[in-house]
C-alpha atoms as a PDB file:
ATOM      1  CA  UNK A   1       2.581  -1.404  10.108  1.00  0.00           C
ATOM      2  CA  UNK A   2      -0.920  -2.603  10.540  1.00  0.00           C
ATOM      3  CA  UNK A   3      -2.819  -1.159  13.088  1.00  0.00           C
ATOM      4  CA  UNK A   4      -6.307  -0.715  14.029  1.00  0.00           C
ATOM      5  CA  UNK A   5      -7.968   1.557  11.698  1.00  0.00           C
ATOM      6  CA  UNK A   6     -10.978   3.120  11.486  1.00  0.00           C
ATOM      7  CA  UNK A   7     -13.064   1.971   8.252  1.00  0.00           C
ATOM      8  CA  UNK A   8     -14.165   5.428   7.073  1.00  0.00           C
ATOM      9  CA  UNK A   9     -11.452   7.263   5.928  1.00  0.00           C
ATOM     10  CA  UNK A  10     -11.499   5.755   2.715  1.00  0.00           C
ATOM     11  CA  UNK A  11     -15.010   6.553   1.844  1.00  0.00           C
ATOM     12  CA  UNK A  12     -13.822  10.400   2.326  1.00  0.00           C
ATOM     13  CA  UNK A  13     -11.671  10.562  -1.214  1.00  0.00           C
ATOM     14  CA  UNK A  14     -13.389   6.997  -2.935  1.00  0.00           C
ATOM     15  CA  UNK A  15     -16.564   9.327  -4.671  1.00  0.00           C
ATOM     16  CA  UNK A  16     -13.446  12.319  -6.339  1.00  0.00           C
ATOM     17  CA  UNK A  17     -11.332   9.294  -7.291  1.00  0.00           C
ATOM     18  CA  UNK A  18     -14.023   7.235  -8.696  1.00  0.00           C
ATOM     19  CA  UNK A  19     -15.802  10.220 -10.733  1.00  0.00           C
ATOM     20  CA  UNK A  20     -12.083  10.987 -12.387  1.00  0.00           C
ATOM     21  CA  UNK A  21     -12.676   7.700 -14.152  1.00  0.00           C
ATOM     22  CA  UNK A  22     -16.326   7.102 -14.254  1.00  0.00           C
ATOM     23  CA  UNK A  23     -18.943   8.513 -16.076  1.00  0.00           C
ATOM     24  CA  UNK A  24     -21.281  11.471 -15.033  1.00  0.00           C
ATOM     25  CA  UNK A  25     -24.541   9.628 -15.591  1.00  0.00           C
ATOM     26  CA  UNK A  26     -23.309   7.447 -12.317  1.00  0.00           C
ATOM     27  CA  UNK A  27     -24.464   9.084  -8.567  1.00  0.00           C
ATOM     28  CA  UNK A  28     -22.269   7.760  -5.966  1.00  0.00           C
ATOM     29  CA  UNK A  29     -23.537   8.291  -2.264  1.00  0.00           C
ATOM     30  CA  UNK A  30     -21.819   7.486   0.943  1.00  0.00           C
ATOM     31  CA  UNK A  31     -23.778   6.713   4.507  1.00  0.00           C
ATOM     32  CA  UNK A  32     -21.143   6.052   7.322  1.00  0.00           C
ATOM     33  CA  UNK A  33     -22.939   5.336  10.742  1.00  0.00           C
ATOM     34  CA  UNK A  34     -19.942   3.639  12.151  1.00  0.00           C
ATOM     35  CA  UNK A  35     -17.597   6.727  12.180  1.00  0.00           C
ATOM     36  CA  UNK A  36     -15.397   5.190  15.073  1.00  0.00           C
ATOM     37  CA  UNK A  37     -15.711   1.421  14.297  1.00  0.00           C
ATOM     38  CA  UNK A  38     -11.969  -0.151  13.781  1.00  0.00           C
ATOM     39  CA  UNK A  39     -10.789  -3.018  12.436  1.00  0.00           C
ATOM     40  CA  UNK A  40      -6.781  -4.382  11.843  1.00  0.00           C
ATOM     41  CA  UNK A  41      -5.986  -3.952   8.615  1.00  0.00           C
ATOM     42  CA  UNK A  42      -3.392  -1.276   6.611  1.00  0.00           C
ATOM     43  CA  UNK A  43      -4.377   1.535   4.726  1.00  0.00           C
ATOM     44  CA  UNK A  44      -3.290  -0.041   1.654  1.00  0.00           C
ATOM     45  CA  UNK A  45      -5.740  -2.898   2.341  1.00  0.00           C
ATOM     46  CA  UNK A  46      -8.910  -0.632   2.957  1.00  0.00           C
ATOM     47  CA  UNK A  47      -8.182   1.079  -0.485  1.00  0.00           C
ATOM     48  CA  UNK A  48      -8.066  -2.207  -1.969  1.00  0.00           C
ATOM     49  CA  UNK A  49     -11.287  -2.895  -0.897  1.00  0.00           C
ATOM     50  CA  UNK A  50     -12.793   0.184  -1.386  1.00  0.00           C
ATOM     51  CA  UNK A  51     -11.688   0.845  -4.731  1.00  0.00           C
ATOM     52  CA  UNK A  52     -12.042  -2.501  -6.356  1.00  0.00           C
ATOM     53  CA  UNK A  53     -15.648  -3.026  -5.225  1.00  0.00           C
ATOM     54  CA  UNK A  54     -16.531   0.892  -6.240  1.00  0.00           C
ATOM     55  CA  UNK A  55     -14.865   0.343  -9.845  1.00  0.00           C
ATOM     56  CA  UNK A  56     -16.555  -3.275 -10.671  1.00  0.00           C
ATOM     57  CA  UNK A  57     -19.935  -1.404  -9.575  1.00  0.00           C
ATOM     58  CA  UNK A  58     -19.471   1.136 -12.023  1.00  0.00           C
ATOM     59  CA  UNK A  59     -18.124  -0.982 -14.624  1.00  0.00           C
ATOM     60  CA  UNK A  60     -21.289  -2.868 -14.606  1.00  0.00           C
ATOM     61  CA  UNK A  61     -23.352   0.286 -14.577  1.00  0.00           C
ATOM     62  CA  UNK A  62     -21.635   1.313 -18.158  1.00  0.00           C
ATOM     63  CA  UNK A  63     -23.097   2.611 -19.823  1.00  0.00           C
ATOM     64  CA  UNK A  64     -26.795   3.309 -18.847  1.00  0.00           C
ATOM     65  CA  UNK A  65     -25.865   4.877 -15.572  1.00  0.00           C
ATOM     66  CA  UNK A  66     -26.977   4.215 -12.115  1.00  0.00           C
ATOM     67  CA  UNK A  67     -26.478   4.692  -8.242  1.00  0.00           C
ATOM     68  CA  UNK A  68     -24.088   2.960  -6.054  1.00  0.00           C
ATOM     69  CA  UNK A  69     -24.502   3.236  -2.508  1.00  0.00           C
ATOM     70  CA  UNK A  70     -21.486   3.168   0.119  1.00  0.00           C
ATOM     71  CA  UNK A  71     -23.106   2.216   3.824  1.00  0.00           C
ATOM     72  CA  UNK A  72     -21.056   1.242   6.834  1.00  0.00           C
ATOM     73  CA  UNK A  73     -23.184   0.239   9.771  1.00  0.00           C
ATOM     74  CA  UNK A  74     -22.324  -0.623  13.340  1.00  0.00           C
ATOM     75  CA  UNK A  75     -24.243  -4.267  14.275  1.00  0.00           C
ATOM     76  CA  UNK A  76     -26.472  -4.446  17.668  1.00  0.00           C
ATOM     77  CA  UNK A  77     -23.689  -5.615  19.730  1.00  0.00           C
ATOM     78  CA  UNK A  78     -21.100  -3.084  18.272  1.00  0.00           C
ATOM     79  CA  UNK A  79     -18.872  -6.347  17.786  1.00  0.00           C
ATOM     80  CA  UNK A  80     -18.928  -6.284  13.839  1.00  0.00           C
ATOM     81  CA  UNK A  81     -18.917  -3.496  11.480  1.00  0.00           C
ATOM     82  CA  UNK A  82     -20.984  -4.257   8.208  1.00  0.00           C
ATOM     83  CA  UNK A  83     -19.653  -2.581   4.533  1.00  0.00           C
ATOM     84  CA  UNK A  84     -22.312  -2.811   2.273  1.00  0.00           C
ATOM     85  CA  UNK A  85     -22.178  -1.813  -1.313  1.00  0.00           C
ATOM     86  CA  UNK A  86     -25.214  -1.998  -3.620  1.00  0.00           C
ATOM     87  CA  UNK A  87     -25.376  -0.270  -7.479  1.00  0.00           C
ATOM     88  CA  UNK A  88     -28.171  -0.678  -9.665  1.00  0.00           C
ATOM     89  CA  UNK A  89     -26.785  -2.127 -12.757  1.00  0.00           C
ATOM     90  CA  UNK A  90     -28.284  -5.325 -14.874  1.00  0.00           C
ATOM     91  CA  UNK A  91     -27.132  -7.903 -12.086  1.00  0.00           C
ATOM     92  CA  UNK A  92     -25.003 -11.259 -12.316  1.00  0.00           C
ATOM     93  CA  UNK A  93     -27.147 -14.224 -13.456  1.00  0.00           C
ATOM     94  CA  UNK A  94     -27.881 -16.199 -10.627  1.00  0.00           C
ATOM     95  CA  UNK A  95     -25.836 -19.401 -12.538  1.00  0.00           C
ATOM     96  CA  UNK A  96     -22.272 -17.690 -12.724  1.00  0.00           C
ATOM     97  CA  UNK A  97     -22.602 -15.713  -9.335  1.00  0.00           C
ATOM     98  CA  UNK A  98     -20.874 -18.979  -7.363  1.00  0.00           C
ATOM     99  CA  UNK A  99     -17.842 -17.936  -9.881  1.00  0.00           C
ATOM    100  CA  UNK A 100     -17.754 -14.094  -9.154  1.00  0.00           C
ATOM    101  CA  UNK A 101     -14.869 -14.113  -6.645  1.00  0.00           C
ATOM    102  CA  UNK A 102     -12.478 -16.410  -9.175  1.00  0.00           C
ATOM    103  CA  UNK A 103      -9.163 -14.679 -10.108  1.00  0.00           C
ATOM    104  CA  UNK A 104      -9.539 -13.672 -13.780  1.00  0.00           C
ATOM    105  CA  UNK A 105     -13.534 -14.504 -14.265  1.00  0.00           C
ATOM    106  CA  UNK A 106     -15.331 -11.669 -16.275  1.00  0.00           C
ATOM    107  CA  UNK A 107     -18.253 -11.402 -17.821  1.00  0.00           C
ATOM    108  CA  UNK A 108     -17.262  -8.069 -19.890  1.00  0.00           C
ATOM    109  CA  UNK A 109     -15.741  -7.617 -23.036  1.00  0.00           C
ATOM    110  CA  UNK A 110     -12.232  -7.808 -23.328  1.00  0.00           C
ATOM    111  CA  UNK A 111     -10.773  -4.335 -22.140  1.00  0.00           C
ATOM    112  CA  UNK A 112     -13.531  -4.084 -19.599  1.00  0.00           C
ATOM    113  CA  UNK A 113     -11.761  -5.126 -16.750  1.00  0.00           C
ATOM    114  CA  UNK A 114      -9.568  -7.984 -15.507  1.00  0.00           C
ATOM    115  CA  UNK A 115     -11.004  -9.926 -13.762  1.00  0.00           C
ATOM    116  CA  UNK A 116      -9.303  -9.862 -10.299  1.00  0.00           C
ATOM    117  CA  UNK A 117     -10.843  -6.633  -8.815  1.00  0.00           C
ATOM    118  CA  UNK A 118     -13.588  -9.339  -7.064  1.00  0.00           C
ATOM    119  CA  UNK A 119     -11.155 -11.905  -6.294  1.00  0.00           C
ATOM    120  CA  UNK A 120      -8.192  -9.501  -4.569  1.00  0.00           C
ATOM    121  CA  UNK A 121     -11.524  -8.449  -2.424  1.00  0.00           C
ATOM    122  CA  UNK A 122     -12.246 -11.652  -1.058  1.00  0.00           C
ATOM    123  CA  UNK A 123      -8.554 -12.399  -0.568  1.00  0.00           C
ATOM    124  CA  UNK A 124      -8.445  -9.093   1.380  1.00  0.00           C
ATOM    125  CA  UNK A 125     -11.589  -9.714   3.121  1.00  0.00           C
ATOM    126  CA  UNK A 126     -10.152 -13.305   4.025  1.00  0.00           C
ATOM    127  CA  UNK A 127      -7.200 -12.411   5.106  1.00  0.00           C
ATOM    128  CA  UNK A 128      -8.851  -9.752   7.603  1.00  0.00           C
ATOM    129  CA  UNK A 129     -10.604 -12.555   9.172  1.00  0.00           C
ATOM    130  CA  UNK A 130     -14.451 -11.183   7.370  1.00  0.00           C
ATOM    131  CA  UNK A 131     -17.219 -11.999   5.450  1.00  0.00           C
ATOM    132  CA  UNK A 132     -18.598 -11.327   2.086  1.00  0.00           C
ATOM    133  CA  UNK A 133     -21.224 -12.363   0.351  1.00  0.00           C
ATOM    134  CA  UNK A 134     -23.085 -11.131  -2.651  1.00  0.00           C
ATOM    135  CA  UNK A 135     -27.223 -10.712  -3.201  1.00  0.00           C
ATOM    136  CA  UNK A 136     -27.699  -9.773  -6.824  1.00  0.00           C
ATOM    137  CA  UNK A 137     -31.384  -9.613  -8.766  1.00  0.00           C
ATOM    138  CA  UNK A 138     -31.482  -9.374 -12.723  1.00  0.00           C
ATOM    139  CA  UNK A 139     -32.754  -6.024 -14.214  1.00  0.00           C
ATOM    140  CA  UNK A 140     -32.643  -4.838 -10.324  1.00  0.00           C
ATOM    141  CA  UNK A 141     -28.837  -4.745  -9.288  1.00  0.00           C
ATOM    142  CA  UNK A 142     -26.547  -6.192  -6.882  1.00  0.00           C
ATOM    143  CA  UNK A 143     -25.815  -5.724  -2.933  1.00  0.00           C
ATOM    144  CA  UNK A 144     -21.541  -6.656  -1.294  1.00  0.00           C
ATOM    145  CA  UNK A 145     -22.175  -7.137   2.163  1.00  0.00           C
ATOM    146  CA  UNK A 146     -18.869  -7.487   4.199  1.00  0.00           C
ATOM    147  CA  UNK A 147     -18.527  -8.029   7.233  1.00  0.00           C
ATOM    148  CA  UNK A 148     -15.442  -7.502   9.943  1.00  0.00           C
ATOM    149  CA  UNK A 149     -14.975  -7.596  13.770  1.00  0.00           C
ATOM    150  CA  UNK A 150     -14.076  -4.834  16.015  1.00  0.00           C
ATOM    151  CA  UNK A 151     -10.930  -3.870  17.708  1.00  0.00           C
ATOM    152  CA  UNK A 152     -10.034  -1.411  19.966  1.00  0.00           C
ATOM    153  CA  UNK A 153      -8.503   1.894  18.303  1.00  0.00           C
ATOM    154  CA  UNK A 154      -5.503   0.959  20.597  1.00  0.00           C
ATOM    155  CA  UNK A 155      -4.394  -1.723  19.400  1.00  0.00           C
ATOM    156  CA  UNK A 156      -1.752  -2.190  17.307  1.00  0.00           C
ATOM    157  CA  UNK A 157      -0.502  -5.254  16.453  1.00  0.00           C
ATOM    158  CA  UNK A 158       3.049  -5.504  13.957  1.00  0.00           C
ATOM    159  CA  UNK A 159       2.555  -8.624  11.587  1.00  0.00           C
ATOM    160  CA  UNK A 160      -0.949  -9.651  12.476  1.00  0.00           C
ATOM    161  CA  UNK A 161      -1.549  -9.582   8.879  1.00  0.00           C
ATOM    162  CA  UNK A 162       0.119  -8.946   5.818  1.00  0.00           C
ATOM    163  CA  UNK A 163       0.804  -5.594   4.717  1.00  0.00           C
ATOM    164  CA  UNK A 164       0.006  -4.945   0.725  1.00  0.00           C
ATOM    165  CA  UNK A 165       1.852  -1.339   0.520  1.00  0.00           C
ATOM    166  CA  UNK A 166       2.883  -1.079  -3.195  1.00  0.00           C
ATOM    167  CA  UNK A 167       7.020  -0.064  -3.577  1.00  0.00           C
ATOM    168  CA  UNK A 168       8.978  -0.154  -6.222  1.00  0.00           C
ATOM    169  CA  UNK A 169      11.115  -2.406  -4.428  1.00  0.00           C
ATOM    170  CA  UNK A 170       9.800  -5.230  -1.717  1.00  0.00           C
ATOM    171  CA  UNK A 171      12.179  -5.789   0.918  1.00  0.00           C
ATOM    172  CA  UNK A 172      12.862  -9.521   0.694  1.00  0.00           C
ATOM    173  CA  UNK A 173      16.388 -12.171   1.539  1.00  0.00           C
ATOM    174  CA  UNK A 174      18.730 -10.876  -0.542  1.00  0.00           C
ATOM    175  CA  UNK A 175      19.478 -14.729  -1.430  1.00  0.00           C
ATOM    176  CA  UNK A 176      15.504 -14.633  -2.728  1.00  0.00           C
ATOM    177  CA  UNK A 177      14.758 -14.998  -6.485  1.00  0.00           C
ATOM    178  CA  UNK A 178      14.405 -11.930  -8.110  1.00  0.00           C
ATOM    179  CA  UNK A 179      11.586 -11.096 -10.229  1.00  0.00           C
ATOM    180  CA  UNK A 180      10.719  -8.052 -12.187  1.00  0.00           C
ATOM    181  CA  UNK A 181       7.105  -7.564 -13.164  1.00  0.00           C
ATOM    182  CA  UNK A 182       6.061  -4.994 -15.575  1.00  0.00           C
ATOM    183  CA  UNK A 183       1.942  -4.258 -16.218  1.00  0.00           C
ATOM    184  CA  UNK A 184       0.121  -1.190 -16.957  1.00  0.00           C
ATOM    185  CA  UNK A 185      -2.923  -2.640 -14.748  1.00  0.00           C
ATOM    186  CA  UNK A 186      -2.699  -1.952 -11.209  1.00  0.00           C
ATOM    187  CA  UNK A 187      -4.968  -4.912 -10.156  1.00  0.00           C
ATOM    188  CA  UNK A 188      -2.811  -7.180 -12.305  1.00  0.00           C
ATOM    189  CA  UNK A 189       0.425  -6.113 -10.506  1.00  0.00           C
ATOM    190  CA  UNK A 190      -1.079  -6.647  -7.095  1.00  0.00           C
ATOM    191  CA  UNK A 191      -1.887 -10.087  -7.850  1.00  0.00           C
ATOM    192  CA  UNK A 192       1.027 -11.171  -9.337  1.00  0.00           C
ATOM    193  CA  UNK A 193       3.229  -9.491  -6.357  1.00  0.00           C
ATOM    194  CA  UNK A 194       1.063 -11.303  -3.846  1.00  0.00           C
ATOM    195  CA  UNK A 195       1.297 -14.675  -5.133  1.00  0.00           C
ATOM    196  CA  UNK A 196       5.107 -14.069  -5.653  1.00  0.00           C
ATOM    197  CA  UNK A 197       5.613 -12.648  -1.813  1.00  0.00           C
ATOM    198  CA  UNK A 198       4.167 -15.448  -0.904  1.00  0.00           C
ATOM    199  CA  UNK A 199       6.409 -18.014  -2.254  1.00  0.00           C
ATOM    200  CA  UNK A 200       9.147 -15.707  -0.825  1.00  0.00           C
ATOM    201  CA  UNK A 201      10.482 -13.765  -4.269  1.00  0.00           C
ATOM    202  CA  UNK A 202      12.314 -10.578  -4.450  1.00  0.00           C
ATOM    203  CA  UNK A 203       9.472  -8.672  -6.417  1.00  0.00           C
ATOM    204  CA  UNK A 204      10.415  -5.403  -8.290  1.00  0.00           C
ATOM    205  CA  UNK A 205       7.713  -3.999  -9.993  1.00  0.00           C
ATOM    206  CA  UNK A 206       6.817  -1.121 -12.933  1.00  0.00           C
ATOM    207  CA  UNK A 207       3.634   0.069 -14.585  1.00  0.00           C
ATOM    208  CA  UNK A 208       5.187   0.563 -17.779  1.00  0.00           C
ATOM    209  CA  UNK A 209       8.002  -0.694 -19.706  1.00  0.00           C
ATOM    210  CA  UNK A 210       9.826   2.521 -20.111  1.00  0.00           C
ATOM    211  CA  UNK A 211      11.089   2.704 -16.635  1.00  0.00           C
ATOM    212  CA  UNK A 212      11.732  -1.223 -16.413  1.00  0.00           C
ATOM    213  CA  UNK A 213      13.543  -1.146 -19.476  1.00  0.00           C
ATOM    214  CA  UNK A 214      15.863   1.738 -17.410  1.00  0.00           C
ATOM    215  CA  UNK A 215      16.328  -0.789 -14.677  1.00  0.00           C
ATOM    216  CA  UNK A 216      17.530  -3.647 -16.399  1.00  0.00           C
ATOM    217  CA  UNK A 217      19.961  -1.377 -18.433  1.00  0.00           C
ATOM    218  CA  UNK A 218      21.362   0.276 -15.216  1.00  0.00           C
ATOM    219  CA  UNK A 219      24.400  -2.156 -14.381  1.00  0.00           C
ATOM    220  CA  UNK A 220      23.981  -0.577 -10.555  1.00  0.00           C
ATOM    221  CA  UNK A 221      20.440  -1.459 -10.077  1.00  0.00           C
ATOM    222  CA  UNK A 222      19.864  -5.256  -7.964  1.00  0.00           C
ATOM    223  CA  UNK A 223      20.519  -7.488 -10.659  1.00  0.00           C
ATOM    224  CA  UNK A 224      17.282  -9.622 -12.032  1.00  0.00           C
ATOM    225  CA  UNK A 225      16.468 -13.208 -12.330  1.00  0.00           C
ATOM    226  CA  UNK A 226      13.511 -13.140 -14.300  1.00  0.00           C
ATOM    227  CA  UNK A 227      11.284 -10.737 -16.051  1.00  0.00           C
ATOM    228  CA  UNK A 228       7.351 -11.230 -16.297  1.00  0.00           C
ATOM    229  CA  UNK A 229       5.630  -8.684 -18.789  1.00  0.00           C
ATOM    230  CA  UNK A 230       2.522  -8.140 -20.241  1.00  0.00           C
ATOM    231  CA  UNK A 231       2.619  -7.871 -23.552  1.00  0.00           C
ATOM    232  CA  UNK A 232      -0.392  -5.080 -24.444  1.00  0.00           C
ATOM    233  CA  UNK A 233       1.007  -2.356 -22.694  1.00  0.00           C
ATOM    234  CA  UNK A 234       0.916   1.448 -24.206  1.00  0.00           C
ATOM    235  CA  UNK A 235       4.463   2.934 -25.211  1.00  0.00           C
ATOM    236  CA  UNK A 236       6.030  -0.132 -25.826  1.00  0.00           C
ATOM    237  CA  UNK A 237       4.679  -3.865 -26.249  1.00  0.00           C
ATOM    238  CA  UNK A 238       5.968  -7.084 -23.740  1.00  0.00           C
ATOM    239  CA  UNK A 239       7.861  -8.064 -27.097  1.00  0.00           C
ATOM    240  CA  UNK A 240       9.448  -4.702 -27.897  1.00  0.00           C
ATOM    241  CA  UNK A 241      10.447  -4.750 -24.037  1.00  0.00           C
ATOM    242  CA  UNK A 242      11.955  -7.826 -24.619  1.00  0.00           C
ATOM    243  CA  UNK A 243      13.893  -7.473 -27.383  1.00  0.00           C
ATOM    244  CA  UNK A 244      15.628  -4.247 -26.324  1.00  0.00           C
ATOM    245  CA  UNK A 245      16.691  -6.265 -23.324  1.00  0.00           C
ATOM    246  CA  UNK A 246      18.312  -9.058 -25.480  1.00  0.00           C
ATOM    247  CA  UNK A 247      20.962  -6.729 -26.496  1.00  0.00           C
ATOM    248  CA  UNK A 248      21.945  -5.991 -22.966  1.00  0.00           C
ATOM    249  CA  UNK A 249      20.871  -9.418 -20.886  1.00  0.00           C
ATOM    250  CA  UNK A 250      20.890 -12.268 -23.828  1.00  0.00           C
ATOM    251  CA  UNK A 251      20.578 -14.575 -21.468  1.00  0.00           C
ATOM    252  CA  UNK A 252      17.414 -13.521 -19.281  1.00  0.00           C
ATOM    253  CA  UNK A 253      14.890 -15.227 -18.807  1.00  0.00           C
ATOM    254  CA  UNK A 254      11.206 -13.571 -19.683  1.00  0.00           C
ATOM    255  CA  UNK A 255       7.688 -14.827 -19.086  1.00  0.00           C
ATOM    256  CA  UNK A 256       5.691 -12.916 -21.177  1.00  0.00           C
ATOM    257  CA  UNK A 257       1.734 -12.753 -20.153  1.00  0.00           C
ATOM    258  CA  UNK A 258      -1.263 -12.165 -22.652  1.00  0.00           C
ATOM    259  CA  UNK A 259      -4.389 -12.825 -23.555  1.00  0.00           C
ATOM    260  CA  UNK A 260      -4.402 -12.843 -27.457  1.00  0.00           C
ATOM    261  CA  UNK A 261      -0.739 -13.418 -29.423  1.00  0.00           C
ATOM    262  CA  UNK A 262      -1.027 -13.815 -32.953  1.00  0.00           C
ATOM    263  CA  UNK A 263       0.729 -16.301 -34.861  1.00  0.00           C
ATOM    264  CA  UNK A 264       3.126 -13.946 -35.758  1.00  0.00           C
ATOM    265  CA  UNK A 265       3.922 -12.476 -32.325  1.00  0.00           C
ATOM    266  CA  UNK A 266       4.657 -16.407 -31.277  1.00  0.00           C
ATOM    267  CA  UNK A 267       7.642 -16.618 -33.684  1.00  0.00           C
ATOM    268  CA  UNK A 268       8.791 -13.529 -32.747  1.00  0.00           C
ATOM    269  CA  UNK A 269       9.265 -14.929 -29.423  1.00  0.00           C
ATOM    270  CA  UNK A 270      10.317 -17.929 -30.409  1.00  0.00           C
ATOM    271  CA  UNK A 271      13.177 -15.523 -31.792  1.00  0.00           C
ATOM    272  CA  UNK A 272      14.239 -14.068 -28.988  1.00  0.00           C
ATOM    273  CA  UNK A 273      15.056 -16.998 -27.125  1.00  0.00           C
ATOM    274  CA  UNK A 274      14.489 -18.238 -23.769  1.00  0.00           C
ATOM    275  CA  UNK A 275      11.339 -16.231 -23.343  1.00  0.00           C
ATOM    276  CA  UNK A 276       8.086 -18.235 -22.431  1.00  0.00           C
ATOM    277  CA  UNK A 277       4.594 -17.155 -23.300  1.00  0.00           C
ATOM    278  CA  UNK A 278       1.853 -17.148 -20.965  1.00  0.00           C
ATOM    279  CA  UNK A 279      -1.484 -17.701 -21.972  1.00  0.00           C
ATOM    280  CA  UNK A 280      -4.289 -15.415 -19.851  1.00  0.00           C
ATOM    281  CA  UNK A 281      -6.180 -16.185 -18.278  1.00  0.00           C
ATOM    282  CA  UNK A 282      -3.908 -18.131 -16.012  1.00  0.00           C
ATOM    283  CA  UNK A 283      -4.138 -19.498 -12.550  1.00  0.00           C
ATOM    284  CA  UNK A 284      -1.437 -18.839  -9.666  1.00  0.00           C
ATOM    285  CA  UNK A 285      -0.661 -22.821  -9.953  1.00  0.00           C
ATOM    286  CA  UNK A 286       0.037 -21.895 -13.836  1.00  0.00           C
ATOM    287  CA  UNK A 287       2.303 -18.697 -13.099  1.00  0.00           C
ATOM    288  CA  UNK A 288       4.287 -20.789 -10.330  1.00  0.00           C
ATOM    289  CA  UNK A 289       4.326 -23.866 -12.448  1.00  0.00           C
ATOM    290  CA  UNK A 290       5.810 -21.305 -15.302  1.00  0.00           C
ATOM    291  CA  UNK A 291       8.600 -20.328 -13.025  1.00  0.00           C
ATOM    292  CA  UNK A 292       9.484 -23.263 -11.837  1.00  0.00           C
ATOM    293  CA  UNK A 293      10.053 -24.474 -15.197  1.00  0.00           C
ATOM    294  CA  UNK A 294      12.283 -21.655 -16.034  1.00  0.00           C
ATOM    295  CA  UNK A 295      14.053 -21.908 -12.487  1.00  0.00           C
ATOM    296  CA  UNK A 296      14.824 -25.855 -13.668  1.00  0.00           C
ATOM    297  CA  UNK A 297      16.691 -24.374 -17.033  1.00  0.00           C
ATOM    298  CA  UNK A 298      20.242 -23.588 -16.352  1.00  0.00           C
ATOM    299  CA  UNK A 299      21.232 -21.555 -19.228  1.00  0.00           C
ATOM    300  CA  UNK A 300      24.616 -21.381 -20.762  1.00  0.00           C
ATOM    301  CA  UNK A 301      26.931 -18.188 -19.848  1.00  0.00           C
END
């Protein structure tokens, strides 16, 4: 349920879980002056946040090293609590830095990152009713300021805002389409089961095709009406995914997601049948617009 919540718990674990991934040559420091200061928001939300603005710090700080700095300050009037985040990497040109916050914009090589660690921030940050805004200097590094009103640490307030808990199953209408979405990258499954809840779809999701492949061979699991993969996945590939389900659910329909397919990998899915590729990057219009266009094909039994 969300609740009023303090803002510093997260700070407590975010250096361990960041260091498991980063390198050494990166310090990570946290100041918290605001130890009571509460906003409404869910857990789930705050690690969001937290996480996604501590790994796109470090990412950029790859691989020179650097310092990123956690602060959370208290303002004058104890009305707002500030988040600032600042890490010393190269910057973001002042030119693209209007474009930072747009789902799937990167300026890293491929396998760098996604792309949507900035924008699922300022959705988050949005949908808490804050600010954010970004101060970045070439050569020097760059400074996340957000910003978010108080609330009392009694208050607790059921459906005030959205609730982002991952499950493996979202409780939705039972009459609701029913997607499945299978991706290895956390940030990518967020996304996609945001826009989706939105638009009021059953989401089921996996973070690797093994287990989803389980699922849609278990004739006593809720029955699917459309499977969106990623095709570079480790273990098994969106098209080796798909064609193992052909032999169970031939007629299924599969939007398959990715960045790079060969000419080769487009005739295999031309193959299988009634599976549609998606190019990435892609835009929630395009995933919807994808769906509908499936929805609209009645296929033969």
């Amino acid at each position: 349920m969300p609740a009023a919540r303090p803002l510093h718990p997260p700070f407590v674990k975010l250096p361990r879980m960041l260091r498991s991934t980063m390198p050494a040559n990166i310090a990570i420091t946290t100041t918290i002056n605001a130890s009571d200061a509460c906003i409404l928001a869910s857990a789930d939300m705050l690690h969001q946040i937290t996480m996604n603005l501590g790994t796109n710090a470090c990412l950029a700080m790859k691989p020179r090293g650097g310092e990123l700095a956690f602060k959370l300050d208290l303002s004058d009037s104890g009305e707002h609590v500030v988040l600032t985040v600042n890490d010393t990497g190269p910057g973001v040109p002042e030119d693209i830095q209007h474009r930072i916050f747009e789902p799937f914009f990167t300026t890293r090589d491929a396998g760098e990152g996604t792309g949507l660690g900035l924008a699922i921030v300022h959705k988050l940050v949005t949908e808490l009713g804050g600010s954010i805004r970004v101060d970045s200097r070439p050569d020097v590094g760059t400074v996340f300021t957000l910003t978010f009103r108080t609330t009392p640490a009694a208050v607790a307030i059921s459906g005030a805002v959205s609730s982002y808990t991952t499950t493996p199953e979202t409780t939705q209408s039972p009459a609701a389409y029913r997607v499945m979405v299978v991706d290895d990258e956390e940030l990518v499954l967020a996304t996609i089961r945001m826009t989706l809840q939105r638009e009021g779809f059953y989401v089921i999701e996996h973070a690797s095709a093994a287990p989803a492949l389980r699922h849609l061979q278990d004739t006593s699991k809720t029955t699917i009406d459309l499977l969106i993969s990623d095709q570079t996945m480790p273990g098994m590939t969106g098209i080796e995914l798909a064609t193992q389900v052909r032999a169970t659910l031939p007629q299924l329909p599969i939007l398959l997601a990715s960045g790079n397919l060969s000419e080769t990998e487009r005739k295999q899915i031309q193959l299988l049948g009634n599976v549609v590729p998606l190019d990435k990057p892609f835009s929630r219009n395009m995933l919807l617009s994808a769906i509908d266009a499936i929805r609209s094909v009645r296929t033969p039994l």
